[in-house]
C-alpha atoms as a PDB file:
ATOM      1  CA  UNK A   1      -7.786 -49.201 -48.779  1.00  0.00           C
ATOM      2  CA  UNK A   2      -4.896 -50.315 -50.919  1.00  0.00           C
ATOM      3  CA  UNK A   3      -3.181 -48.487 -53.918  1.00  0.00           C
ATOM      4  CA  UNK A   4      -3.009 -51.794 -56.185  1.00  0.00           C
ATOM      5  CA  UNK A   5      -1.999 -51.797 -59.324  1.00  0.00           C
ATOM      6  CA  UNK A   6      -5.069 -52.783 -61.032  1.00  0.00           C
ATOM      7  CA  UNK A   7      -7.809 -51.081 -63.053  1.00  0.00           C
ATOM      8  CA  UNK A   8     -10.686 -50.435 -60.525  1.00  0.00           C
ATOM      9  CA  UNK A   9     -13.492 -53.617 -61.063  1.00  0.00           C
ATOM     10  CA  UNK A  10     -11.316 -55.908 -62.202  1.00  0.00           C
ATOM     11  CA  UNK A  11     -12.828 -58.546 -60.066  1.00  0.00           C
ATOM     12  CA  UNK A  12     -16.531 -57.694 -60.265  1.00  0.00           C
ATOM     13  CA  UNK A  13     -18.521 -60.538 -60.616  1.00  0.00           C
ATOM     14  CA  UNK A  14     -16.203 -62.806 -58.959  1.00  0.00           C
ATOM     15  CA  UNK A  15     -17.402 -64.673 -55.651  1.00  0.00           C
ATOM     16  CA  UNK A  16     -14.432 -65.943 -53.380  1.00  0.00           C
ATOM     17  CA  UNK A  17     -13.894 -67.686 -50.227  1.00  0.00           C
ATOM     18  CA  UNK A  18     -10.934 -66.739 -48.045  1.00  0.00           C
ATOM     19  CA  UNK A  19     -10.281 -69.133 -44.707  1.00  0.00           C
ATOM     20  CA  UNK A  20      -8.590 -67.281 -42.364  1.00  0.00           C
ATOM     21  CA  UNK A  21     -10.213 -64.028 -43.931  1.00  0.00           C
ATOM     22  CA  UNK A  22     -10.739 -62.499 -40.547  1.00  0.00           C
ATOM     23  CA  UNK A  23      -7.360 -61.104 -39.988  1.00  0.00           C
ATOM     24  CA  UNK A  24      -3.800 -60.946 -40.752  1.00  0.00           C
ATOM     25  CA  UNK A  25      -3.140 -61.704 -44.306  1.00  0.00           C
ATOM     26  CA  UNK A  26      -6.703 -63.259 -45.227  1.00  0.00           C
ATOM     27  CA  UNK A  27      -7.933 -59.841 -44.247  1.00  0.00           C
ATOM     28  CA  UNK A  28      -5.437 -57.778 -46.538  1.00  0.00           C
ATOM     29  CA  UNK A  29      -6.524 -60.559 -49.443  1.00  0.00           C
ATOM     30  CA  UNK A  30     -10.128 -59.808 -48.738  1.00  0.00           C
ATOM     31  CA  UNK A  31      -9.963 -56.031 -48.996  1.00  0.00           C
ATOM     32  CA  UNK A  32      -7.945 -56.204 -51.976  1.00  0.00           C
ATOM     33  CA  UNK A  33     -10.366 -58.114 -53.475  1.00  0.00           C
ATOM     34  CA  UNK A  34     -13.721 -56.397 -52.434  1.00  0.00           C
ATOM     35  CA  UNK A  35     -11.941 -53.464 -53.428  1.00  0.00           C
ATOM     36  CA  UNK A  36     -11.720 -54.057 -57.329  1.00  0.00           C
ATOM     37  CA  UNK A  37     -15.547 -55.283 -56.859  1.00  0.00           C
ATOM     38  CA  UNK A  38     -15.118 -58.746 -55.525  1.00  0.00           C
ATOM     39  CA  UNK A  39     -17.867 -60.816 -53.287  1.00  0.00           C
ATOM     40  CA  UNK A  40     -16.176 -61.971 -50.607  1.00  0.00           C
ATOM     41  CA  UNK A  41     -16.749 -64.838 -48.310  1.00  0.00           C
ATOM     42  CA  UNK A  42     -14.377 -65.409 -45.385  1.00  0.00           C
ATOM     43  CA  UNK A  43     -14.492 -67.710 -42.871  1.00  0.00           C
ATOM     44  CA  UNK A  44     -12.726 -68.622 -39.039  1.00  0.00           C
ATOM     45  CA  UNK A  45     -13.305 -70.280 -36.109  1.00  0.00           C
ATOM     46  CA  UNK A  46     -14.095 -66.574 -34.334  1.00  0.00           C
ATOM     47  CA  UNK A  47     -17.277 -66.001 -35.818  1.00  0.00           C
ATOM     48  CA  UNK A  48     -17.266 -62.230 -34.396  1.00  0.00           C
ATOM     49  CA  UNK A  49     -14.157 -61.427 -35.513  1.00  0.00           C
ATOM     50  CA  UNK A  50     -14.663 -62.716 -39.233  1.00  0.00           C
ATOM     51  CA  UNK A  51     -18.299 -60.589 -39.159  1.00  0.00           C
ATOM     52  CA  UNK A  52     -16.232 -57.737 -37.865  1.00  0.00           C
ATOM     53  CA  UNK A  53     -14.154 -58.057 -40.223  1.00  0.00           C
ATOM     54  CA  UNK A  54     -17.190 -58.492 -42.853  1.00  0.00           C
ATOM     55  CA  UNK A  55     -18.670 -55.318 -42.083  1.00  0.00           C
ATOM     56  CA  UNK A  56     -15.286 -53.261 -41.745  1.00  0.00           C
ATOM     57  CA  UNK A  57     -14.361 -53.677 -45.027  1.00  0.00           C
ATOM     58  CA  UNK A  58     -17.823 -53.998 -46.804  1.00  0.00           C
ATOM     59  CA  UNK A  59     -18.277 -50.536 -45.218  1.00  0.00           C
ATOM     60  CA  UNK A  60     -15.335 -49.040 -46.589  1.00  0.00           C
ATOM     61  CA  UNK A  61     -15.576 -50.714 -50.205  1.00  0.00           C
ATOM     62  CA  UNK A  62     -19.477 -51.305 -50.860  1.00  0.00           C
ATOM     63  CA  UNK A  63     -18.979 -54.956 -51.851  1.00  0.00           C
ATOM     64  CA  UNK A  64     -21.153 -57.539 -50.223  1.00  0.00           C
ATOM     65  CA  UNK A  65     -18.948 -59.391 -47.449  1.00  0.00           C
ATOM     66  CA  UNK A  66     -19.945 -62.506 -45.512  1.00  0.00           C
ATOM     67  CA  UNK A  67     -18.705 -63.627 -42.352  1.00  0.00           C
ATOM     68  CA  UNK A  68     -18.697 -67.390 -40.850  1.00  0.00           C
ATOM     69  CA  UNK A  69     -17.813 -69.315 -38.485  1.00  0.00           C
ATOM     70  CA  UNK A  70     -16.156 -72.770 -39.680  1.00  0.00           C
ATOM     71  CA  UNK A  71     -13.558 -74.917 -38.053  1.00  0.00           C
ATOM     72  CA  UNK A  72     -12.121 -76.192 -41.150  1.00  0.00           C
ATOM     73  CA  UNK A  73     -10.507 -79.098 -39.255  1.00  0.00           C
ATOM     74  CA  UNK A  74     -14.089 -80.623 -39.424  1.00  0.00           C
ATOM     75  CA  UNK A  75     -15.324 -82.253 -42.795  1.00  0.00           C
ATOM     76  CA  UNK A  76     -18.614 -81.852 -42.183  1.00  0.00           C
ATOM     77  CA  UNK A  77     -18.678 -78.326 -41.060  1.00  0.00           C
ATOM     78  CA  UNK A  78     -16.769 -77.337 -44.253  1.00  0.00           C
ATOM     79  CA  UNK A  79     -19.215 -79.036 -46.607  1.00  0.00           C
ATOM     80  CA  UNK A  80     -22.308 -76.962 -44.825  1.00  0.00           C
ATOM     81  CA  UNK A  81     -20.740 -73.842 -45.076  1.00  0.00           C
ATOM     82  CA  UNK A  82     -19.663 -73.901 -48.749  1.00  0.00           C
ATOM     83  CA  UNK A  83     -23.107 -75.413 -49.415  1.00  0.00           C
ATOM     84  CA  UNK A  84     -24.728 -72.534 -47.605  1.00  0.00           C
ATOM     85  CA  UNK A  85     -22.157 -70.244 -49.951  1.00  0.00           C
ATOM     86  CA  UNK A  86     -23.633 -71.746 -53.218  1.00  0.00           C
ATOM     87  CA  UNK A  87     -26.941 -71.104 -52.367  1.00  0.00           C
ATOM     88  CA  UNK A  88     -26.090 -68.168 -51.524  1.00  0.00           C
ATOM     89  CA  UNK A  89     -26.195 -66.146 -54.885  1.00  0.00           C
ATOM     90  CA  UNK A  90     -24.596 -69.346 -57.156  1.00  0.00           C
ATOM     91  CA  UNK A  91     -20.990 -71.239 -57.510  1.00  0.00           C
ATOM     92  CA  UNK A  92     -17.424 -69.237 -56.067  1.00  0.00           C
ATOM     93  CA  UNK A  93     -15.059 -68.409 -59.095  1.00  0.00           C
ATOM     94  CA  UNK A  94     -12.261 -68.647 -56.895  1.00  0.00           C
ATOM     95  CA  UNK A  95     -11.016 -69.904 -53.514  1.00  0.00           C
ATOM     96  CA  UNK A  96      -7.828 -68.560 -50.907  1.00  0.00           C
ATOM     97  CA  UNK A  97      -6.876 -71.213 -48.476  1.00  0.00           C
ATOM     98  CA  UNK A  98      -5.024 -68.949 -46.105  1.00  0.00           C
ATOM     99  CA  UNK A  99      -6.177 -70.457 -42.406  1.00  0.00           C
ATOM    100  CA  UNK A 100      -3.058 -72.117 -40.665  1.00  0.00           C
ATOM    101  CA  UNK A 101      -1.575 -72.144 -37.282  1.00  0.00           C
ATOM    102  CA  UNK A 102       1.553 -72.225 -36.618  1.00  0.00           C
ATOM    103  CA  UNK A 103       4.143 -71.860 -33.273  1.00  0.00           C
ATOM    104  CA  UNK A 104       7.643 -72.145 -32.922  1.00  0.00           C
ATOM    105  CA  UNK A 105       9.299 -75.195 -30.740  1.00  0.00           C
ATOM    106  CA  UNK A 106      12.144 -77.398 -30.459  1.00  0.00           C
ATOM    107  CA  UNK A 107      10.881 -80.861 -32.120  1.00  0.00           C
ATOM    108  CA  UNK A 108      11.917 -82.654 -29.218  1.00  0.00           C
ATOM    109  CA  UNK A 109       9.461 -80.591 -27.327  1.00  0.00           C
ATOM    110  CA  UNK A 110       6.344 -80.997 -29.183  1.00  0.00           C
ATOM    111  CA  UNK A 111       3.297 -83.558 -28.446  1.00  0.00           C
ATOM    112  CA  UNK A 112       0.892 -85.039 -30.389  1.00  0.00           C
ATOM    113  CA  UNK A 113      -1.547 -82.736 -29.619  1.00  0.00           C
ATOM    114  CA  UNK A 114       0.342 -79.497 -30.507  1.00  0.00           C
ATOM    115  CA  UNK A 115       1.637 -81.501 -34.082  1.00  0.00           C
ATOM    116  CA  UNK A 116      -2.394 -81.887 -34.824  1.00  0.00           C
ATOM    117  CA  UNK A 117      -3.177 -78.736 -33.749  1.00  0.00           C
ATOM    118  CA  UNK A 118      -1.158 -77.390 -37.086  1.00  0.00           C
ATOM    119  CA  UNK A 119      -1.608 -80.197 -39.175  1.00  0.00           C
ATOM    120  CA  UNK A 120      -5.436 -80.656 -38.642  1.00  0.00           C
ATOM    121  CA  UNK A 121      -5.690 -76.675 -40.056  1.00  0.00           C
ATOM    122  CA  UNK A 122      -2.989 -76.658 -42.287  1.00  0.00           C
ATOM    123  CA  UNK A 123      -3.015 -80.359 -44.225  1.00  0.00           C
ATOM    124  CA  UNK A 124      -6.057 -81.392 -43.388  1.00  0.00           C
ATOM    125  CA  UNK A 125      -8.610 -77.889 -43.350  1.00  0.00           C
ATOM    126  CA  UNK A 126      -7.056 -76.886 -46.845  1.00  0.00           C
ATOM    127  CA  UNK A 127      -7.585 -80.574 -48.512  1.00  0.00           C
ATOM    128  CA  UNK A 128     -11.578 -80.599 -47.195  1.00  0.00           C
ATOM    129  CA  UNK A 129     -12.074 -76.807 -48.398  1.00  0.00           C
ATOM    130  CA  UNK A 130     -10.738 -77.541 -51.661  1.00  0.00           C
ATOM    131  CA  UNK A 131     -12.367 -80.812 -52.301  1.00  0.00           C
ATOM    132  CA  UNK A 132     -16.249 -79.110 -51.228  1.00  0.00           C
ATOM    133  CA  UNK A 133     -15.429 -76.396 -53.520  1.00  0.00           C
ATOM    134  CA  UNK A 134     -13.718 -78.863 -56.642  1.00  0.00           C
ATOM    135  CA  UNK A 135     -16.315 -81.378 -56.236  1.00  0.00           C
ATOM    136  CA  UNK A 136     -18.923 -78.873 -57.028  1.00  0.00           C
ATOM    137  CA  UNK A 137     -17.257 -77.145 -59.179  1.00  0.00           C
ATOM    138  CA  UNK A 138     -16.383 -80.106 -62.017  1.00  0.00           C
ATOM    139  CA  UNK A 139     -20.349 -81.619 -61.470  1.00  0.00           C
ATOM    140  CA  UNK A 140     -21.087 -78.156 -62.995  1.00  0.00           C
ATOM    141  CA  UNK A 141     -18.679 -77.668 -65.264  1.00  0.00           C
ATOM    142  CA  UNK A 142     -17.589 -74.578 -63.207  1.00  0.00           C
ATOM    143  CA  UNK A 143     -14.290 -73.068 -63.825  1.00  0.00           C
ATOM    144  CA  UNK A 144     -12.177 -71.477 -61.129  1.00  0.00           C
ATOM    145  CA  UNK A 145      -9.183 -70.590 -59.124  1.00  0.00           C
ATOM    146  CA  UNK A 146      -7.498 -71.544 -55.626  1.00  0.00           C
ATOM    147  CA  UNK A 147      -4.820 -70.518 -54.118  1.00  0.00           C
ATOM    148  CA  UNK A 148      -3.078 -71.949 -51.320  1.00  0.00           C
ATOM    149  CA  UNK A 149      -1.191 -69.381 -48.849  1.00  0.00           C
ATOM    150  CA  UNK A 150       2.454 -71.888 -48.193  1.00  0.00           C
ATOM    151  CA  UNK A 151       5.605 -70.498 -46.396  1.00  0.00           C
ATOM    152  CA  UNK A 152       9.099 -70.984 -48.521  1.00  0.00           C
ATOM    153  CA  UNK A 153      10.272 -73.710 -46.171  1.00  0.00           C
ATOM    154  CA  UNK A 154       8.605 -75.899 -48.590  1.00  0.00           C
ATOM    155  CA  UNK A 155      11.536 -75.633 -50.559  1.00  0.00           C
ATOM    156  CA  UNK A 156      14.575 -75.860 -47.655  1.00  0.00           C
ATOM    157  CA  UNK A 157      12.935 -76.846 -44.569  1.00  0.00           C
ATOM    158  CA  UNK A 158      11.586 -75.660 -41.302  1.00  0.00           C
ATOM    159  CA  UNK A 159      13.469 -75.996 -38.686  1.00  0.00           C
ATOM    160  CA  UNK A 160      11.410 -75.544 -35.172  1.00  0.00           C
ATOM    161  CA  UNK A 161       8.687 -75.428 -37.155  1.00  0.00           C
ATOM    162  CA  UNK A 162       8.311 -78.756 -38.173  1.00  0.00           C
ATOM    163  CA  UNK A 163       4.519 -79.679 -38.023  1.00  0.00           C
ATOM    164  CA  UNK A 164       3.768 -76.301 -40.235  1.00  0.00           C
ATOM    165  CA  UNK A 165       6.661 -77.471 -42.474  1.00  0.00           C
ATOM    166  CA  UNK A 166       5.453 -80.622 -43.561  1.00  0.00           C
ATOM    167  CA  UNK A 167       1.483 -79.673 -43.609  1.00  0.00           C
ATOM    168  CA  UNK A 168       2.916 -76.915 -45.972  1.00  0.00           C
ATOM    169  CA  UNK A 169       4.686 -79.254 -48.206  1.00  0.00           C
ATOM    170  CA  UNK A 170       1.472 -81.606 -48.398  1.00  0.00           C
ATOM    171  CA  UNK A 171      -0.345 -78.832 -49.492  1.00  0.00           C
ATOM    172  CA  UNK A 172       1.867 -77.733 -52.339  1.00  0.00           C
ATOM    173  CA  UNK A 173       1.952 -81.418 -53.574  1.00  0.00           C
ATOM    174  CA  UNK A 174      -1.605 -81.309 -53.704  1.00  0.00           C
ATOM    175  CA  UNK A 175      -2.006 -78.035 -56.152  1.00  0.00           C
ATOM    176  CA  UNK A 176       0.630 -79.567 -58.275  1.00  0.00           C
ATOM    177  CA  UNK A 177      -1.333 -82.816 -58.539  1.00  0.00           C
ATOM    178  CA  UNK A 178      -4.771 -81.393 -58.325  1.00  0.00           C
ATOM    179  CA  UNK A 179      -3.411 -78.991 -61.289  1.00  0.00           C
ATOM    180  CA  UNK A 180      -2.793 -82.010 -63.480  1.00  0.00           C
ATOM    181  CA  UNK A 181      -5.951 -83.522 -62.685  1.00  0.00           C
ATOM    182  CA  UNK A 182      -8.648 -80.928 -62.507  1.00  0.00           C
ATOM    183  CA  UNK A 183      -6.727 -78.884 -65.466  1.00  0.00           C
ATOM    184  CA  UNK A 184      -8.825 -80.397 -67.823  1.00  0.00           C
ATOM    185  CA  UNK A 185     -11.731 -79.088 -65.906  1.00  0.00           C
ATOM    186  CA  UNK A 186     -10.744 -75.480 -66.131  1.00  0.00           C
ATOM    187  CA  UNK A 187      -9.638 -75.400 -62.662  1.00  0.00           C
ATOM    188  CA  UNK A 188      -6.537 -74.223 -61.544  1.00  0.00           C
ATOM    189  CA  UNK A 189      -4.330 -74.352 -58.570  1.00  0.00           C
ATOM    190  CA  UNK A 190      -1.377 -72.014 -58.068  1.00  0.00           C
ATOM    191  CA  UNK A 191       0.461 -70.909 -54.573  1.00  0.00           C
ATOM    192  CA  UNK A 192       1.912 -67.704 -52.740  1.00  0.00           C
ATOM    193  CA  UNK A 193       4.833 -68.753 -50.253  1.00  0.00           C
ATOM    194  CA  UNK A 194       5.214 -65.279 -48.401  1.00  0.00           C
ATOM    195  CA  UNK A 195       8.345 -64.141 -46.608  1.00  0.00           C
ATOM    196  CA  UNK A 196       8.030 -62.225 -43.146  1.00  0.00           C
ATOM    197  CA  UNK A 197       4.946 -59.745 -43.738  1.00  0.00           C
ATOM    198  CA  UNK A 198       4.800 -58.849 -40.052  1.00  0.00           C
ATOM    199  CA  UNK A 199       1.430 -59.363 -38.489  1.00  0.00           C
ATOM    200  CA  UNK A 200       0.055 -59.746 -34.803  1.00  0.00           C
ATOM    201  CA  UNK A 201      -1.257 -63.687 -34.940  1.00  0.00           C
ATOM    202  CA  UNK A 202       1.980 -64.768 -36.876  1.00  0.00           C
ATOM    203  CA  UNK A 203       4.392 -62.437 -34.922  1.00  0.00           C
ATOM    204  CA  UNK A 204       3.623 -63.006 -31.036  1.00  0.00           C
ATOM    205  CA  UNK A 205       3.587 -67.061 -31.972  1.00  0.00           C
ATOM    206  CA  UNK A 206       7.325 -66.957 -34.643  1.00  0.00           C
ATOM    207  CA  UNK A 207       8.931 -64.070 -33.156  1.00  0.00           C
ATOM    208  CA  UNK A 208       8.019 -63.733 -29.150  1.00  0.00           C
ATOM    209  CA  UNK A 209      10.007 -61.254 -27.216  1.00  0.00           C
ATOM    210  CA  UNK A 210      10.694 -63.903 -24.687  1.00  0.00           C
ATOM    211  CA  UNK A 211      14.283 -65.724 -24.802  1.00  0.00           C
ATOM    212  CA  UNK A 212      16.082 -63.098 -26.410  1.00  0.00           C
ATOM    213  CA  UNK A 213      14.674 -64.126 -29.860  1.00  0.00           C
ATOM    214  CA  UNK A 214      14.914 -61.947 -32.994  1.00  0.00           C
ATOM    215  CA  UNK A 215      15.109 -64.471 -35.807  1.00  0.00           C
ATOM    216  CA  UNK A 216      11.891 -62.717 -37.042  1.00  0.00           C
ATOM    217  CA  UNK A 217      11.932 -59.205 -35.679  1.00  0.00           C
ATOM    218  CA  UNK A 218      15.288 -59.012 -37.009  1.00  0.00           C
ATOM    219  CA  UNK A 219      14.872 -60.453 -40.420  1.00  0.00           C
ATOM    220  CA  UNK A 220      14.956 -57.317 -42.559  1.00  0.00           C
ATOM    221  CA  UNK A 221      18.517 -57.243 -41.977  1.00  0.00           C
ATOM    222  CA  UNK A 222      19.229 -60.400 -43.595  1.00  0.00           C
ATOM    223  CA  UNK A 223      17.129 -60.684 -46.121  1.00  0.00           C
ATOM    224  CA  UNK A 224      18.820 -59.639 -49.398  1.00  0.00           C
ATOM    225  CA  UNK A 225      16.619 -56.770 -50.621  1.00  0.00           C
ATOM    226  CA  UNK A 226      17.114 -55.491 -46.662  1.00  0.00           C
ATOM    227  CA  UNK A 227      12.920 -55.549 -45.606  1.00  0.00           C
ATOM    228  CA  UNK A 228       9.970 -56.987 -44.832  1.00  0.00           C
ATOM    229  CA  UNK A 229       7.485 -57.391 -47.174  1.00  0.00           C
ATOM    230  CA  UNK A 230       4.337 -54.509 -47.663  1.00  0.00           C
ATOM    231  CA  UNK A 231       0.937 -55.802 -47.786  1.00  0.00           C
ATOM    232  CA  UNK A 232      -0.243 -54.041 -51.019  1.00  0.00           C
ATOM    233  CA  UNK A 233       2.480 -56.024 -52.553  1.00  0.00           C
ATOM    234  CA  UNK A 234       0.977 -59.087 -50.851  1.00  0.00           C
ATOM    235  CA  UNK A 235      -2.571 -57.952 -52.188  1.00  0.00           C
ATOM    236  CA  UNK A 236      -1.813 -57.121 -55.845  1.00  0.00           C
ATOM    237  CA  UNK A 237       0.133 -61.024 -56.214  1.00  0.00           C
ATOM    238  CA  UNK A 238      -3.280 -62.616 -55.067  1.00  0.00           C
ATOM    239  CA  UNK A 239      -4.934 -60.213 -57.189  1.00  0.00           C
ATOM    240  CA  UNK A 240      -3.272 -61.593 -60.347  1.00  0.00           C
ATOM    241  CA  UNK A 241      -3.609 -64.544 -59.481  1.00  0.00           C
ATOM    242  CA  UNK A 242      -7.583 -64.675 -58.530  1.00  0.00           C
ATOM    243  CA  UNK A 243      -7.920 -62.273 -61.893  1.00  0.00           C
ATOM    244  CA  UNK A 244      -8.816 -63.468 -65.563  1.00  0.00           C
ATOM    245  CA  UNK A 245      -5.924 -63.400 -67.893  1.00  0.00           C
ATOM    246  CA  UNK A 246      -3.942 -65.774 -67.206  1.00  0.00           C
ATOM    247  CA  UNK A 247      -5.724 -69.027 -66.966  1.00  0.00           C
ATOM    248  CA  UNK A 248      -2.039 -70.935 -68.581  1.00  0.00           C
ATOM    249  CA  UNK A 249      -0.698 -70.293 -65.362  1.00  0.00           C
ATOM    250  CA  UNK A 250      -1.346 -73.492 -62.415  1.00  0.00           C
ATOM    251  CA  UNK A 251       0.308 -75.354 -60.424  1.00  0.00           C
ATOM    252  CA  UNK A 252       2.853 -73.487 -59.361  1.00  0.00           C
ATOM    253  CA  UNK A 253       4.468 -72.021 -56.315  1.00  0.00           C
ATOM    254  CA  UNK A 254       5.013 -68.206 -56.075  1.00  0.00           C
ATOM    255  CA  UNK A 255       7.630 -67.128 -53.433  1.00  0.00           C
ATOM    256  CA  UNK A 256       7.761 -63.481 -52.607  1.00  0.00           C
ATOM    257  CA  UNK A 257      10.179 -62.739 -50.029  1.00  0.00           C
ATOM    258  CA  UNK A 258      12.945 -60.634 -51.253  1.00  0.00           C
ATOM    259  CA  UNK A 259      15.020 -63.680 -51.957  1.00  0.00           C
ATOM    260  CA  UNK A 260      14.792 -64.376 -49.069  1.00  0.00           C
ATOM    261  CA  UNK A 261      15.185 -68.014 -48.367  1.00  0.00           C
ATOM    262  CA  UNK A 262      17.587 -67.816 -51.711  1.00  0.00           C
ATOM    263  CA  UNK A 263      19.882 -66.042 -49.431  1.00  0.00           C
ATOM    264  CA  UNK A 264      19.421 -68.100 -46.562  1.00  0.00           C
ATOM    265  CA  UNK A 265      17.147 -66.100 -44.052  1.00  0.00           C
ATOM    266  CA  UNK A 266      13.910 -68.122 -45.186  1.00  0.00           C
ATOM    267  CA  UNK A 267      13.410 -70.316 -42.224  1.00  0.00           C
ATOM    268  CA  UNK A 268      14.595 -70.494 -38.254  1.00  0.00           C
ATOM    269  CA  UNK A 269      17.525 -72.093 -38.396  1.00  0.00           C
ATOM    270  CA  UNK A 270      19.400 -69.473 -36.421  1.00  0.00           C
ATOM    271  CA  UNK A 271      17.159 -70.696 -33.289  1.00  0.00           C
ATOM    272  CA  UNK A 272      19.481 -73.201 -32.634  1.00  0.00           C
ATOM    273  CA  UNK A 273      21.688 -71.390 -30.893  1.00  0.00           C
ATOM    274  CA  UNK A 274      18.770 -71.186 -28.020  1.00  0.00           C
ATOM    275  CA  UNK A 275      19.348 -72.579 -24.697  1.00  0.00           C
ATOM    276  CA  UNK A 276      16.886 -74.188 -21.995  1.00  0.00           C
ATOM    277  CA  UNK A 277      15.958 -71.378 -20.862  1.00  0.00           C
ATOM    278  CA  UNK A 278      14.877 -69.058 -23.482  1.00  0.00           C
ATOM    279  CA  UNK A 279      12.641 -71.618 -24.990  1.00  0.00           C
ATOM    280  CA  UNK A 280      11.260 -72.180 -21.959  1.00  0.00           C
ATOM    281  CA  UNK A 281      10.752 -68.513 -21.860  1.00  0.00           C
ATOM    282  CA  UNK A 282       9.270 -68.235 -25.222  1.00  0.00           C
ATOM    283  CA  UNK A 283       6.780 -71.133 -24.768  1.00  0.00           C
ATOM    284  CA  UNK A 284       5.430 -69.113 -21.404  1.00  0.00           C
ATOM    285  CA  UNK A 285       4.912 -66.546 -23.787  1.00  0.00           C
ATOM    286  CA  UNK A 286       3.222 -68.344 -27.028  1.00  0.00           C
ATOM    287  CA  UNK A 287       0.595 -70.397 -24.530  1.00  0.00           C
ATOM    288  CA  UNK A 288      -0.455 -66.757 -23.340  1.00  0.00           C
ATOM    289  CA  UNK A 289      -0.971 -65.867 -26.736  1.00  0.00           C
ATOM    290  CA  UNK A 290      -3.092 -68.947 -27.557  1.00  0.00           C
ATOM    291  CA  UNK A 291      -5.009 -68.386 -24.199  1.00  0.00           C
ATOM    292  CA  UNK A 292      -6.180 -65.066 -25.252  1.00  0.00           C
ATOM    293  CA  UNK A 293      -7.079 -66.338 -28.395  1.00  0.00           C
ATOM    294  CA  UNK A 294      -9.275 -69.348 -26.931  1.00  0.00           C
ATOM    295  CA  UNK A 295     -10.908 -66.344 -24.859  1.00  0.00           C
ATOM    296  CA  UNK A 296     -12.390 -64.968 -27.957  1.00  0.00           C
ATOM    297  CA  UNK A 297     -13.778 -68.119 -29.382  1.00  0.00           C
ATOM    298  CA  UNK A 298     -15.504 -68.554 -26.373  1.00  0.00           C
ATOM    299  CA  UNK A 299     -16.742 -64.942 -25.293  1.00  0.00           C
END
């Protein structure tokens, strides 16, 4: 449970979907908002882990909790589950597209398959979530509100993290067109571009203790307000966002990393100075992590 800086029930009555809701910063989103009275969907390709997940937190908070599993990479999977959603107790107020992959590497290094396997989440998964949703949403006159989880190297860039990079900056075009265009609908689109709140998926794939690399372990040091960020502080910006009150407020991009890339530290450009080696070393050690991960789909 959180301390957030909101009255308790802010959110009751409000139905959201979180991708990615299963862990890592989807989870901390989805307790925050089944805490102020929220009922939360959340969805992942581990379908145990997501109903884990469900039943952790609707345990702990009393707010109803759904768990599903949904590669969001496939159109047609993503239009049955937010179909089975709607019947399920009426129309979501409000949508978090927070499932991405991501994986540091050299561009020279990467293949096809390892550019799709970020891009079909990341560019791809968020555009056919929020087209199910928006599509139903304007045939009923529905209003709501998405938000889209980016990284600040939309703004300057993403070195050896190129495929995440540019799915990130497709994304944040769309809110900022799909503002304009479904504004008149009541819908809006706004986004959260995070700095380093350490978690297990995102750490053992951007900051791997193979190769000598610190650029994330490290990155309190040069970040200018000297930290990482907490996850309440994580939890009460989506909180705003989801809540009622300030419906002016769409297509825009939220960073919240200390100042962070402001100051410099916001992306991996101190990688460079990697040899052979070491990133040799660290891919060893980010194909172990995705192996154990494939292990749990499939168990």
């Amino acid at each position: 449970m959180y301390d957030l800086m909101f009255k308790d029930g802010l959110l009751k009555g409000k139905r959201i979907l979180v991708t990615g809701g299963g862990t890592g910063l989807g989870e901390v989103m989805t307790e925050a908002y089944a805490q102020l009275g929220a009922t939360v969907y959340i969805c992942g390709r581990r379908a145990g882990v997501v109903q884990e997940t469900a039943k952790r937190i609707s345990d702990a908070t009393g707010s109803k909790i759904v768990g599903l599993g949904c590669d969001i990479r496939v159109a047609e999977a993503v239009d049955e589950m937010i179909a089975q959603i709607w019947d399920d107790g009426g129309a979501l107020t409000g949508l978090v597209n927070n499932a991405a992959g991501n994986f540091i590497s050299r561009t020279k290094d990467l293949t096809p398959k390892g550019f799709n396997a970020i891009s079909d989440i990341v560019f791809r998964g968020t555009f056919y979530v929020t087209l199910a949703c928006g599509k139903r949403w304007i045939a009923a006159g529905q209003k709501a509100s998405v938000i889209s989880i980016l990284t600040t190297w939309i703004w300057n860039g993403g070195p050896f993290t190129v495929p995440s990079a540019m799915a990130k900056a497709g994304v944040n075009i769309m809110i900022k067109s799909l503002a304009t265009e479904w504004g008149p609908h009541g819908i809006r689109l706004n986004a959260i571009a995070p700095g380093p709140f350490p978690t297990k998926g995102a750490w053992e794939r951007l900051s791997p203790k193979a190769g000598g690399s610190s650029e994330l372990s490290e990155v309190g040091g040069r970040i200018p307000m000297g930290r990482n960020g907490e996850m309440v502080e994580l939890a009460n910006l989506a909180t705003f966002l989801m809540a009622d009150g300030c419906e002016y407020l769409t297509g825009q991009a939220i960073a919240i990393d200390g100042a962070g890339h402001l100051g410099g530290s916001g992306n991996f450009s101190g990688l460079a100075a990697l040899g052979d080696a070491q990133w040799e070393a660290i891919s060893r050690e980010i194909r172990a992590a995705n192996d154990k991960d494939k292990a749990k789909r499939t168990s």
